[in-house]
Protein backbone atom coordinates (compact mmCIF):
# COMPACT_ATOMS: atom_id res chain seq x y z
CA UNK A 1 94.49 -3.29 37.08
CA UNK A 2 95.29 -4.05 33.48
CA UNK A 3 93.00 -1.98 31.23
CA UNK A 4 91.09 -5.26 29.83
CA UNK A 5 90.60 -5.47 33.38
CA UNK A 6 88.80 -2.10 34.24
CA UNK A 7 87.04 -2.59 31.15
CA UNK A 8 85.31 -5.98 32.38
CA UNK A 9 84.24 -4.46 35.28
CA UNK A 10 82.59 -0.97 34.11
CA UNK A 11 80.68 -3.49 31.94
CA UNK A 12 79.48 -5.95 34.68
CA UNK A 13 78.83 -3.45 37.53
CA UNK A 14 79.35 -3.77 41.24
CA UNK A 15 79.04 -7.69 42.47
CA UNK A 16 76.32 -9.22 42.72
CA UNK A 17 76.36 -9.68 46.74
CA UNK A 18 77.06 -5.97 46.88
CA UNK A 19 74.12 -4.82 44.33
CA UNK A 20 71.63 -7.17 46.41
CA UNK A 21 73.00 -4.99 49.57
CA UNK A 22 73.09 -1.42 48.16
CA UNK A 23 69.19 -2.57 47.10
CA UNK A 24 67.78 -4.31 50.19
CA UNK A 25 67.76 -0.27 52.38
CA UNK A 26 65.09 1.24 49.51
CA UNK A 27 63.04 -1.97 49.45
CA UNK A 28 62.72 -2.22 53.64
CA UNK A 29 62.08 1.89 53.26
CA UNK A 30 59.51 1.12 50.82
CA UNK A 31 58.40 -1.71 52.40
CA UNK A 32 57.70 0.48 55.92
CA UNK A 33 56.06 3.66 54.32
CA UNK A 34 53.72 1.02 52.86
CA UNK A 35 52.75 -0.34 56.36
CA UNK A 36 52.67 3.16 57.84
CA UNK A 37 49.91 4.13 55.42
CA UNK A 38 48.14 1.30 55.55
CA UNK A 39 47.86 1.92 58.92
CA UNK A 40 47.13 5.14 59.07
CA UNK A 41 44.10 4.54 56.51
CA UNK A 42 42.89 2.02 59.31
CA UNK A 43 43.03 4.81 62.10
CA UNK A 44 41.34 7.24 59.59
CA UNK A 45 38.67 4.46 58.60
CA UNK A 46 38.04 3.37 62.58
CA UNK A 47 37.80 7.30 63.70
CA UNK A 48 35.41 7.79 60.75
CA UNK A 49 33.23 4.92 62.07
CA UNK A 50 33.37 6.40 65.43
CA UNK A 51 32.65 10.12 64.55
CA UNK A 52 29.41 9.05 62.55
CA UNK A 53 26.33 8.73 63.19
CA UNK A 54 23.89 6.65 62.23
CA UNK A 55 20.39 9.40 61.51
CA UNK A 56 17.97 10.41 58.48
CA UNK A 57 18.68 13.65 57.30
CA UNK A 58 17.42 16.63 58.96
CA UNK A 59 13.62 16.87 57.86
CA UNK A 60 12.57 13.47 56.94
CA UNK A 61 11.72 10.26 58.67
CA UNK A 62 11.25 6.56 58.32
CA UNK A 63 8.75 4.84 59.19
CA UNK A 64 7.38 1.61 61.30
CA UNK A 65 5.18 -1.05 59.74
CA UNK A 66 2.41 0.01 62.52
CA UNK A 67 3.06 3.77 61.06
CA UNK A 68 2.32 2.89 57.61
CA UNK A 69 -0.18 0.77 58.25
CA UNK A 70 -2.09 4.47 59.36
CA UNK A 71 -0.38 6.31 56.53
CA UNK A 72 -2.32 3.62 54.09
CA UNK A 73 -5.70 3.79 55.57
CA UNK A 74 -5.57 7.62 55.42
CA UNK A 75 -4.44 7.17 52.04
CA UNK A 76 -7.09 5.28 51.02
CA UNK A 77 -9.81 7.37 52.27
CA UNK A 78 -8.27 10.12 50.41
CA UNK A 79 -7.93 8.09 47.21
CA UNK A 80 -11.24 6.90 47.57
CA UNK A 81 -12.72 10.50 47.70
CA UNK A 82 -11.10 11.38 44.58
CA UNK A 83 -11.56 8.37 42.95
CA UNK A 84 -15.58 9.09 43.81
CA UNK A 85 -14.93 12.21 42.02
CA UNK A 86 -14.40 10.70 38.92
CA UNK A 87 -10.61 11.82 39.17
CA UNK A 88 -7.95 10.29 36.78
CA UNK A 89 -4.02 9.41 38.66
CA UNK A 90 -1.25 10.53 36.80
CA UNK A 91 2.62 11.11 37.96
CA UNK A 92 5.60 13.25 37.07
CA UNK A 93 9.34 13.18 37.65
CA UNK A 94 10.68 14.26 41.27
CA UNK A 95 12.89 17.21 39.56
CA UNK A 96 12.07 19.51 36.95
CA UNK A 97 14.38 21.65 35.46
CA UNK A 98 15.00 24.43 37.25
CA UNK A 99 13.85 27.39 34.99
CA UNK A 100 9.99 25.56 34.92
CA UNK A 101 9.97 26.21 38.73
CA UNK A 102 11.36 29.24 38.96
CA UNK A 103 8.77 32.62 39.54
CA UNK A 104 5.75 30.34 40.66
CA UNK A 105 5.96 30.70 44.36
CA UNK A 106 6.94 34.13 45.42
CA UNK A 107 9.32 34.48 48.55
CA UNK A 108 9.32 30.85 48.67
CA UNK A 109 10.91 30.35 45.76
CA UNK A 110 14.00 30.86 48.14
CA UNK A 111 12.77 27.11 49.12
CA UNK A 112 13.87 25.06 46.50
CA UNK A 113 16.35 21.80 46.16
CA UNK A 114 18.43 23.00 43.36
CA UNK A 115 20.72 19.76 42.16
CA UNK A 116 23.99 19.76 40.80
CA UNK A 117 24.57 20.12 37.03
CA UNK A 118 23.66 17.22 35.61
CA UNK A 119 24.75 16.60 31.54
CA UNK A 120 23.89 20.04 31.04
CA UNK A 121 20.14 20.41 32.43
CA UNK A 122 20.06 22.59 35.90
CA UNK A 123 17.62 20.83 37.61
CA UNK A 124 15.57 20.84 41.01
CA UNK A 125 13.13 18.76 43.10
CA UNK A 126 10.11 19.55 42.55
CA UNK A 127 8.48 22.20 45.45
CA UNK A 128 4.38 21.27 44.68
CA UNK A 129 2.91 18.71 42.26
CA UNK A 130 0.66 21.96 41.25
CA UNK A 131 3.53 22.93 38.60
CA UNK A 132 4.84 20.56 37.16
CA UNK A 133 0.90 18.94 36.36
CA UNK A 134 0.45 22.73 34.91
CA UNK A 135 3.80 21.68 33.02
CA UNK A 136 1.75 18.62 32.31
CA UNK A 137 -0.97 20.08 30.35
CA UNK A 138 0.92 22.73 28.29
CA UNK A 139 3.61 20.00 27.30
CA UNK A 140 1.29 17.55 26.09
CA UNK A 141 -1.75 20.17 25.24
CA UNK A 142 -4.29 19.53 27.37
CA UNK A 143 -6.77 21.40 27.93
CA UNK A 144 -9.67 19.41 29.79
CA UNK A 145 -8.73 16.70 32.83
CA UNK A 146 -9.89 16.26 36.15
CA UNK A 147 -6.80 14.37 37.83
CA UNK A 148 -5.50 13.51 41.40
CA UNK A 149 -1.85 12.75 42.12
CA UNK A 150 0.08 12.00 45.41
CA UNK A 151 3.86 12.01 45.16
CA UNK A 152 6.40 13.15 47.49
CA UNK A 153 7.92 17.03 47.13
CA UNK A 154 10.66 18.85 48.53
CA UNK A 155 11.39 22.24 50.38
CA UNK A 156 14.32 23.49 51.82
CA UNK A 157 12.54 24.66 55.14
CA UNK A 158 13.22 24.56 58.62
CA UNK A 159 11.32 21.60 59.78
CA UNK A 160 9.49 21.22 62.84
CA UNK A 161 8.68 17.54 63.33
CA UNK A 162 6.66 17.85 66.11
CA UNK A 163 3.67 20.03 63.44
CA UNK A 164 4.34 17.65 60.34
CA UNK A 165 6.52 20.48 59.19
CA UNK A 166 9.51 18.58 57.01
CA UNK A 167 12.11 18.60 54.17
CA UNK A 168 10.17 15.72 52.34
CA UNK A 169 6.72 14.66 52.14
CA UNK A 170 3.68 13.66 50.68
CA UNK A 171 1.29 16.05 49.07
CA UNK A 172 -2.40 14.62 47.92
CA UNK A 173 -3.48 16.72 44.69
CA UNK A 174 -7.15 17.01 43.42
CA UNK A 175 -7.34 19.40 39.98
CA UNK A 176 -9.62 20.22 37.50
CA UNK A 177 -8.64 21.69 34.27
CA UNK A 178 -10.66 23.42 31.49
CA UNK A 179 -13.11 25.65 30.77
CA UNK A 180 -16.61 25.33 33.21
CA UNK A 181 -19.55 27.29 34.40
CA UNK A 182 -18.01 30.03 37.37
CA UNK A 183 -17.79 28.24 40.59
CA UNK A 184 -19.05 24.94 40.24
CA UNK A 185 -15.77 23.20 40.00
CA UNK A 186 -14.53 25.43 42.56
CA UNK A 187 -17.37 24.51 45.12
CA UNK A 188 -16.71 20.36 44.53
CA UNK A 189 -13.23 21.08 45.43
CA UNK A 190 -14.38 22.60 48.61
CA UNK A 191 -17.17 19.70 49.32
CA UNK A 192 -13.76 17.16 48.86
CA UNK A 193 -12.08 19.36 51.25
CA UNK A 194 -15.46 18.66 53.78
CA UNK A 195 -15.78 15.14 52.77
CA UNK A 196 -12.07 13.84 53.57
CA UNK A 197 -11.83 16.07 57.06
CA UNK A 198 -15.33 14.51 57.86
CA UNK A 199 -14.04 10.99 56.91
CA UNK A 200 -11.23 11.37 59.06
CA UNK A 201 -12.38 12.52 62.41
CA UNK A 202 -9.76 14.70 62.98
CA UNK A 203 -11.82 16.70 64.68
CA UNK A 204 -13.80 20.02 64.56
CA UNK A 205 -12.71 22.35 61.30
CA UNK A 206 -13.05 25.26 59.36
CA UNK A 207 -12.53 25.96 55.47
CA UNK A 208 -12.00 29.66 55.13
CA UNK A 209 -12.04 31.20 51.35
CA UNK A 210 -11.16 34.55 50.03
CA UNK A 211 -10.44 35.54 46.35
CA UNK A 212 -6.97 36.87 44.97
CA UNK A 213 -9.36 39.61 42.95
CA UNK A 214 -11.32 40.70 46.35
CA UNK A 215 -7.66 41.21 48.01
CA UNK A 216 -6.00 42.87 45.37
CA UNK A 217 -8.94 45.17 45.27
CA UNK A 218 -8.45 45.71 48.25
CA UNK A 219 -5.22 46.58 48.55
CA UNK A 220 -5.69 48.98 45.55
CA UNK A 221 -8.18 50.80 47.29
CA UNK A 222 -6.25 51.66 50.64
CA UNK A 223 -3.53 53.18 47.95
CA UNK A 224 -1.07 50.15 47.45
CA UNK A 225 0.61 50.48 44.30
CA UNK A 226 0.10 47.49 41.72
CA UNK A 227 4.07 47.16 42.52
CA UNK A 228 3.62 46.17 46.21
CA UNK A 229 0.40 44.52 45.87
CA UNK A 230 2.39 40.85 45.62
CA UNK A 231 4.66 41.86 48.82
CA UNK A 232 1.44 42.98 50.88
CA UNK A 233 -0.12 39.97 49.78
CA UNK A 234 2.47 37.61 51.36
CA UNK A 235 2.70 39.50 54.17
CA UNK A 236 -0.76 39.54 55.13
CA UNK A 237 -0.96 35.90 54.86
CA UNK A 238 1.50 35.60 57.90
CA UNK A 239 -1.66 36.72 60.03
CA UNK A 240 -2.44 33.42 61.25
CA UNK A 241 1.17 33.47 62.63
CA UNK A 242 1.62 37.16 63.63
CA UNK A 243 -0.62 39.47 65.59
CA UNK A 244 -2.30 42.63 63.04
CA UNK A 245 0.78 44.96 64.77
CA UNK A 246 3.89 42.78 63.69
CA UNK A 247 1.62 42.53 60.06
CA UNK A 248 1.15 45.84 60.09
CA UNK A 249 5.28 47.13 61.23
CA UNK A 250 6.38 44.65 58.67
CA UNK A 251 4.25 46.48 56.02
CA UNK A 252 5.54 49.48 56.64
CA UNK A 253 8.95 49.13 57.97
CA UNK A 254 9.99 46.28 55.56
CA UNK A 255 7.98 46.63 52.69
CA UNK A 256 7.18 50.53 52.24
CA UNK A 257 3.65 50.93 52.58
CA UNK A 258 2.80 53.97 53.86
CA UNK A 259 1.26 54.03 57.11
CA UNK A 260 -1.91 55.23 56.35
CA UNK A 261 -2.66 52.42 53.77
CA UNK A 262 -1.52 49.62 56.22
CA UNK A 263 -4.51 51.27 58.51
CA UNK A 264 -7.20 50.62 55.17
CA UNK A 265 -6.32 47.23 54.95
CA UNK A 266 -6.17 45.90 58.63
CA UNK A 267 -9.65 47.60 58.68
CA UNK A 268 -10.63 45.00 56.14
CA UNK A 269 -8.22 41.94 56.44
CA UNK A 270 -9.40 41.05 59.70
CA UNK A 271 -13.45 40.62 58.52
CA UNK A 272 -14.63 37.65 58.37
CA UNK A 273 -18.36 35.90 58.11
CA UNK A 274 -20.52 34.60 55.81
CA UNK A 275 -22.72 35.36 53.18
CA UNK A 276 -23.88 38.70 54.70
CA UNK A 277 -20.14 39.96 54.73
CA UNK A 278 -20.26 39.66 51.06
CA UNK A 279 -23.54 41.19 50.68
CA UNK A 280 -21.73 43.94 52.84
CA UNK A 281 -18.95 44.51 50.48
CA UNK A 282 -20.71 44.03 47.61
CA UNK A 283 -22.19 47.69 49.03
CA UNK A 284 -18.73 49.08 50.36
CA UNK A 285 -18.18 52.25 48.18
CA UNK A 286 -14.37 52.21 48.56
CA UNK A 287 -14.68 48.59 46.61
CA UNK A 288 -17.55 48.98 44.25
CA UNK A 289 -15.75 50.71 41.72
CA UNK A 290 -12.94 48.63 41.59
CA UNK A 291 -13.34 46.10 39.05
CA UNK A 292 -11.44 42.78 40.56
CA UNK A 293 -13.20 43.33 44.16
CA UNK A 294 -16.55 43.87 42.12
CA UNK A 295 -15.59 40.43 39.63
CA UNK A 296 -14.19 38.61 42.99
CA UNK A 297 -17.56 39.46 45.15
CA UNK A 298 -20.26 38.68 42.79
CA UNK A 299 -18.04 34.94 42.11
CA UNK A 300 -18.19 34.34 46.16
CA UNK A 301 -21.88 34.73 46.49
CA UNK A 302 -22.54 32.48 43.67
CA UNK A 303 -19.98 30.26 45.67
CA UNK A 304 -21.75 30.26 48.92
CA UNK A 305 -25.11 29.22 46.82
CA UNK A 306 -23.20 26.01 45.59
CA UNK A 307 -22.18 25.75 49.08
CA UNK A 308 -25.65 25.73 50.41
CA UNK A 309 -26.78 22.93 48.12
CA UNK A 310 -23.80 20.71 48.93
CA UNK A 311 -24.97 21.76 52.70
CA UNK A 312 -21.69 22.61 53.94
CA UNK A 313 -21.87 26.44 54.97
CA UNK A 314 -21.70 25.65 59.25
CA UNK A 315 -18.28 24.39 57.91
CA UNK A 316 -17.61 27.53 55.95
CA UNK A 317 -15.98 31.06 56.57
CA UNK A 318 -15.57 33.98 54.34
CA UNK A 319 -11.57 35.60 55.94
CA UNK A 320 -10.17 38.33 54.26
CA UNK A 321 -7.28 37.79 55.79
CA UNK A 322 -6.60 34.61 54.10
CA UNK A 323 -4.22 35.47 51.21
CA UNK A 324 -1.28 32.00 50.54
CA UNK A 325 1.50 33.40 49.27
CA UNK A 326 1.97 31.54 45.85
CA UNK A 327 2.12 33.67 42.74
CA UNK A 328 -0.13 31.37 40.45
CA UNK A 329 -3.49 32.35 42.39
CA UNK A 330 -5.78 33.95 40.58
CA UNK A 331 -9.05 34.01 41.73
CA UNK A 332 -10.81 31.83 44.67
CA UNK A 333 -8.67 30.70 47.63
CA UNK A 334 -9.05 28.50 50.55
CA UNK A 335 -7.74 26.87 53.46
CA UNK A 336 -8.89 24.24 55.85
CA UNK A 337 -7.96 24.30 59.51
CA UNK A 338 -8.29 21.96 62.50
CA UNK A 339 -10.14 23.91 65.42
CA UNK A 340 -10.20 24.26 68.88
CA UNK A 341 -12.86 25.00 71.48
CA UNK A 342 -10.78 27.13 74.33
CA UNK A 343 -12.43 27.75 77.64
CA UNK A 344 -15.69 25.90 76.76
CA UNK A 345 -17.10 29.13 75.02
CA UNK A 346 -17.88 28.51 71.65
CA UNK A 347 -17.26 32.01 70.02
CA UNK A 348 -13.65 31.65 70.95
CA UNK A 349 -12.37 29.10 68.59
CA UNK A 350 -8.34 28.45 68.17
CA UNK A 351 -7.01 28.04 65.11
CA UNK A 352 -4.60 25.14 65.36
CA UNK A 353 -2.96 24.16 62.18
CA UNK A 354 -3.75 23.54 58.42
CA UNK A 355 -4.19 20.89 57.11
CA UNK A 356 -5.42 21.54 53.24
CA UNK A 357 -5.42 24.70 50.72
CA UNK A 358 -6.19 25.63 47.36
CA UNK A 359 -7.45 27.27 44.84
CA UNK A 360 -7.94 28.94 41.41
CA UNK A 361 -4.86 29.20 38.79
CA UNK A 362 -6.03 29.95 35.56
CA UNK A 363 -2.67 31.95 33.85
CA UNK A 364 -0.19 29.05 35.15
CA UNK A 365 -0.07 26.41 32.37
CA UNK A 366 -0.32 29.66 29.75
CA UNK A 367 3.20 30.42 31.46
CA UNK A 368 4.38 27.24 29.65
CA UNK A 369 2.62 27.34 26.51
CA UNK A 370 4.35 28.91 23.03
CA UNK A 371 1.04 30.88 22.44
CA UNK A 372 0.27 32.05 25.91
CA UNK A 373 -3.02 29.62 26.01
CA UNK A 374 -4.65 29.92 29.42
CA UNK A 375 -6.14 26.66 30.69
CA UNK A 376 -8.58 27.41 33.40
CA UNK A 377 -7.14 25.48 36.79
CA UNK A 378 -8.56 24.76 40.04
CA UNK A 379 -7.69 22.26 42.94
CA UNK A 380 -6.75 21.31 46.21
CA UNK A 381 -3.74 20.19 48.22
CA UNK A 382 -4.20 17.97 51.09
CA UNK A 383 -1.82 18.32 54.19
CA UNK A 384 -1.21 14.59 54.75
CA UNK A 385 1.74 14.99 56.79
CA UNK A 386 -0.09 16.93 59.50
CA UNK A 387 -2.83 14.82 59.35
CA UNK A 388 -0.65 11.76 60.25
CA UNK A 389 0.77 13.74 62.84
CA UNK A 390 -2.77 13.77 64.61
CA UNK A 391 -3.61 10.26 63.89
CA UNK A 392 -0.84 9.21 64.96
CA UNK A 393 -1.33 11.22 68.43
CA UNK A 394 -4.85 9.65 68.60
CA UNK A 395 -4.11 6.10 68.14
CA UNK A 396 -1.44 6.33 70.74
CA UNK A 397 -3.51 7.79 73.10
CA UNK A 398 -6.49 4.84 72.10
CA UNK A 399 -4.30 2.28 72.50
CA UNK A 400 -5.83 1.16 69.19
CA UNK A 401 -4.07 -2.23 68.15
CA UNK A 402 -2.89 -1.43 64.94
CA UNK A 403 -2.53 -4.59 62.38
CA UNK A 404 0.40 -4.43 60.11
CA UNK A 405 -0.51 -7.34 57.71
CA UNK A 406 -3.21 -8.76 56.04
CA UNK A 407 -2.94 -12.21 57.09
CA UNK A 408 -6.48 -13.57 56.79
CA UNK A 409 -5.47 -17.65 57.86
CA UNK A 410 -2.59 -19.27 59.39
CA UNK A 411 -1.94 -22.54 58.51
CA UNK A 412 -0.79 -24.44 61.18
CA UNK A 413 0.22 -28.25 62.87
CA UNK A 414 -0.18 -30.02 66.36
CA UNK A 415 2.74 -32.41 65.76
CA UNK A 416 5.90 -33.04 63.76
CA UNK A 417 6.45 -33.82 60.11
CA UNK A 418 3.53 -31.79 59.00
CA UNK A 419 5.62 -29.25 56.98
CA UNK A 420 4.47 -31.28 53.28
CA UNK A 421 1.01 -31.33 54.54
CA UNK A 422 1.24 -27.55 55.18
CA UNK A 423 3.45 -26.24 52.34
CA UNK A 424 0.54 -28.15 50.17
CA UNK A 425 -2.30 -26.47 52.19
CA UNK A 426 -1.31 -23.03 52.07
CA UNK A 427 -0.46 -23.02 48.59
CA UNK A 428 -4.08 -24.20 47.80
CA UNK A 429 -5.20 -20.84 49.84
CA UNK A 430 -2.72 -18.36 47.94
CA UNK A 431 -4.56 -20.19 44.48
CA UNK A 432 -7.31 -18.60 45.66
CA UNK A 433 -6.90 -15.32 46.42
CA UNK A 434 -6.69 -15.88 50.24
CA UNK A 435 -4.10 -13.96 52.18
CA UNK A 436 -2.10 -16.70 54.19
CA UNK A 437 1.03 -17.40 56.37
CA UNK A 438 2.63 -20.48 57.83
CA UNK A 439 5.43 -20.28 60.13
CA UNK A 440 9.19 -20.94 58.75
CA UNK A 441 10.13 -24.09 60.93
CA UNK A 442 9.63 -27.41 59.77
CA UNK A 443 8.07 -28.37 63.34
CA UNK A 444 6.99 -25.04 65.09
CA UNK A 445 5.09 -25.98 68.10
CA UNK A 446 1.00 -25.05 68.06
CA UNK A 447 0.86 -22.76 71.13
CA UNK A 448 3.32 -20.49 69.16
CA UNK A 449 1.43 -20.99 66.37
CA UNK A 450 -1.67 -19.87 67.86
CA UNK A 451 0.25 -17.01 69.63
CA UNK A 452 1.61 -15.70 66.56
CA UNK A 453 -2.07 -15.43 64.92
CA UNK A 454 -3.56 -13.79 68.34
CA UNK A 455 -0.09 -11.42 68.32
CA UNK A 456 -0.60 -10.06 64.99
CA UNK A 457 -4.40 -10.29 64.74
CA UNK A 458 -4.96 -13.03 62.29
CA UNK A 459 -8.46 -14.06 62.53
CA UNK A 460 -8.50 -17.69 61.42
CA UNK A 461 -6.14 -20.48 62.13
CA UNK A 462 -6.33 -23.75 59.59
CA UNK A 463 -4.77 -26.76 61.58
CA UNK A 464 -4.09 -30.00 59.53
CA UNK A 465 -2.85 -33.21 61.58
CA UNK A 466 -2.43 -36.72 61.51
CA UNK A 467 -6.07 -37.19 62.65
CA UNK A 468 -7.45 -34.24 60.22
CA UNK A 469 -5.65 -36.14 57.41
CA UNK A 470 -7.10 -39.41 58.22
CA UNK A 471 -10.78 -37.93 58.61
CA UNK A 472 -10.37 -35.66 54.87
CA UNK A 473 -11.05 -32.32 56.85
CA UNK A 474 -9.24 -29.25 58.18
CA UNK A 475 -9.83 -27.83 61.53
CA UNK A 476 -10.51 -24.48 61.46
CA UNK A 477 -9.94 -22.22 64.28
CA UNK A 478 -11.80 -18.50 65.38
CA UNK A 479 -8.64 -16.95 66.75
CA UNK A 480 -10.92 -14.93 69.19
CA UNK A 481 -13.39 -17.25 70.36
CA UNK A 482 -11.05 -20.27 70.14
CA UNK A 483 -13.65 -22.15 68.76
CA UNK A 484 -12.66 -25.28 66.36
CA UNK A 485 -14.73 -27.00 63.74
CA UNK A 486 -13.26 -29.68 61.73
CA UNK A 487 -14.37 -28.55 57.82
CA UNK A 488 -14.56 -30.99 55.06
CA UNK A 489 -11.23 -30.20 52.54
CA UNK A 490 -13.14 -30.15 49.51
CA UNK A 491 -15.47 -27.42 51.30
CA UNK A 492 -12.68 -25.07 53.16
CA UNK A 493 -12.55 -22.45 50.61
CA UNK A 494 -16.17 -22.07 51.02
CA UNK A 495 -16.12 -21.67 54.81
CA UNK A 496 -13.15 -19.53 55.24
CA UNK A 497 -14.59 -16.95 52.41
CA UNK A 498 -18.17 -17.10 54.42
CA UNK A 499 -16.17 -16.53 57.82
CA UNK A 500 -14.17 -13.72 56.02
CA UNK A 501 -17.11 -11.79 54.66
CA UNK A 502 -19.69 -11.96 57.93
């Protein structure tokens, strides 16, 4: 080959029929790893869908029309209490940052959502709606409001479904901030308590109240020292759960109490009565001298006196065993719990869940504050998620027809080609404030019609036909007496508001 020759060719490369061949082995190799993964991401994607399942997260719930058509109604009972209370509503965000939360709950601070970083800000859902309205105050310097709030909260528990116990719920505040006379805000939150178990006939219960001042005196005069007295606290407030001996091992074995001081304080924490155990320790000598027990005492008689006027002491019981473990309490406590008669006797009452708590906080919203301000706190929590629990039970075993709507009228035809003549009728009732439904099918036949208002519990039924046309009325239907009157149009309004209200 002549040089110009071998020259040509370096510059041209191999021919073309042999570059297209050298190529076509990488693209069918490409070509195949392509299909191989695509396929393998549809494997992955089908044994995903088969591996998951479909479930709320462990510790919350959804919930049926028919379920939150109770959760409403117990709502509004509640809301109508506090509203009768002259309460304001307010709401706050559903994370805080994390340091505002931190410290306020004691061994349950262990409880808390933290989040992920987020910009910066370590944040976490809110455990109570008690903090972050004590958060509230001091941010925006209040020092005088008397304010309800019901929000959902979070807590990193173990649920138990079956006792309303869960990850998420609802909490129903009542507070009242600033400075008052001793005990008479603190008694109203107790009659609330009375009036919203009463309301709901949830059956037989029992508010019992202590004071954070009697128990630390308490403690301090069986020989705890002020180190331990938070630990004993909490611990003692497991004796709803745990007989006096587990309370008592725990003390000692877990906590380091001596022996001898666990004795002193079982001796005490498992008194209760009424207003003649106060007047009894108001006498003890091993409390008299102690300051807080002396402070605590003298506020619980005046209590029970409040309590007398608002005539709600049969409902009443002074437990010194009642302690809730949050770190914000600072004077008064309670707790309400549903009761049980067993064995027909009634000295021998079970306690069978709580279902509201509360009580005083006055140093919390000074925790927030630049100058340490104290605004004087006291409220109550409701346990709605218990108390739905029981409803619930009850209405199932009823067989109480729960409605899930409104519906006041149905608007209905006997015959085809009515929908114009409907559309125009039911549009007349929405005007004016009337809550009304048609069915969506242009000619729906009038049995269904009249099954659909007798299925969901609709009282009235407003029929418009070719004859009710001609004649200027509207028939009106009673749903449970099947009775029909024809109505005058220009007088329906009238009748179906008179109907509504009788």
């Amino acid at each position: 080959m002549s040089g110009l020759r071998r020259a040509a060719a370096r510059a041209w490369g191999p021919p073309r029929a042999l570059r297209a061949f050298s190529a076509r082995p990488r693209d069918r190799i490409v070509e195949t790893v392509g299909k191989l993964l695509q396929t393998k991401a549809q494997l992955e994607t089908e044994e995903g869908k088969k591996n998951f399942i479909l479930k709320t997260p462990k510790g919350t719930q959804d919930f049926s029309p028919k379920q939150m058509a109770i959760r409403e109604k117990v709502f509004s009972t509640i809301i109508n209490c506090f509203k009768r209370h002259g309460a304001e509503v307010i709401d706050t965000p559903v994370f805080e940052l994390t340091e505002t939360l931190t410290g306020k709950y004691g061994e349950d601070s262990k409880l808390i959502y933290d989040l992920k970083d987020q910009g910066g800000e370590l944040l976490s859902l809110r455990y109570d709606l008690t903090v972050p309205f004590a958060r509230y105050l001091a941010m925006n310097k209040i020092t005088n409001i008397k304010r309800y709030h019901i929000a959902k909260v979070y807590r990193r528990d173990n649920p138990v479904m079956t006792r309303g116990r869960y990850r998420e719920f609802y909490q129903c505040d009542f507070d009242i901030a600033g400075q008052c006379d001793p005990m008479i805000p603190d008694a109203e939150c107790l009659k609330i308590i009375h009036e919203i178990l009463s309301a709901l006939q949830l059956g037989n219960f029992l508010i019992k109240v202590n004071d954070r001042r009697i128990l630390s005196g308490v403690f301090a005069a069986c020989g705890v020292p002020e180190s331990k007295l938070q630990a004993a606290c909490s611990t003692v407030d497991k004796l709803n759960k745990m007989t006096w001996e587990d309370v008592k091992n725990e003390m000692v074995g877990e906590k380091g109490l001596a022996p001898e001081a666990a004795d002193l304080i079982g001796e005490y924490v498992q008194l209760h009565g009424g207003l003649d155990l106060v007047e009894q320790l108001l006498q003890d000598p091993k409390l008299s001298h102690n300051k807080l027990a002396g402070e605590g005492l003298r506020d619980m008689k005046l209590l029970f006196e409040y309590l007398m006027l608002f005539g709600i002491l049969d409902k009443i019981s002074f437990d010194l065993s009642l302690a809730r473990g949050l770190n914000y309490y600072t004077g008064v406590i309670y707790e309400a719990v549903l009761i049980q008669q067993q064995n027909d006797r009634v000295e021998e009452l079970v306690d069978v869940g709580s279902v509201a708590g509360g009580g005083r906080y006055d140093g919390l919203v000074g925790m927030f504050d630049s100058k340490r301000q104290k605004v004087p706190c006291v409220g109550v929590s409701i346990g709605i998620e218990r108390i739905f629990s029981i409803v619930n039970c009850k209405v199932k075993a009823s067989k109480e027809k729960i409605r899930t709507t409104e519906t006041q009228v149905l608007v209905a035809a006997p015959q085809k080609h009515f929908l114009a003549a409907r559309l125009k009728l039911i549009s007349e009732l929405w005007d004016a404030g009337i809550k009304a439904e048609m069915l969506y099918r242009e000619n729906p036949k009038l049995l269904k019609q009249l099954h659909y208002c007798e299925d969901t519990g609709i009282p009235l039924a407003a029929i418009i036909g070719e004859q009710e046309l001609k004649d200027g009325v509207v028939k009106l239907r009673d749903v449970a007496t099947r009775q029909e009157v024809d109505i005058p149009r220009q007088k329906l309004l009238e009748e179906i508001r008179r109907r509504l209200e009788s």
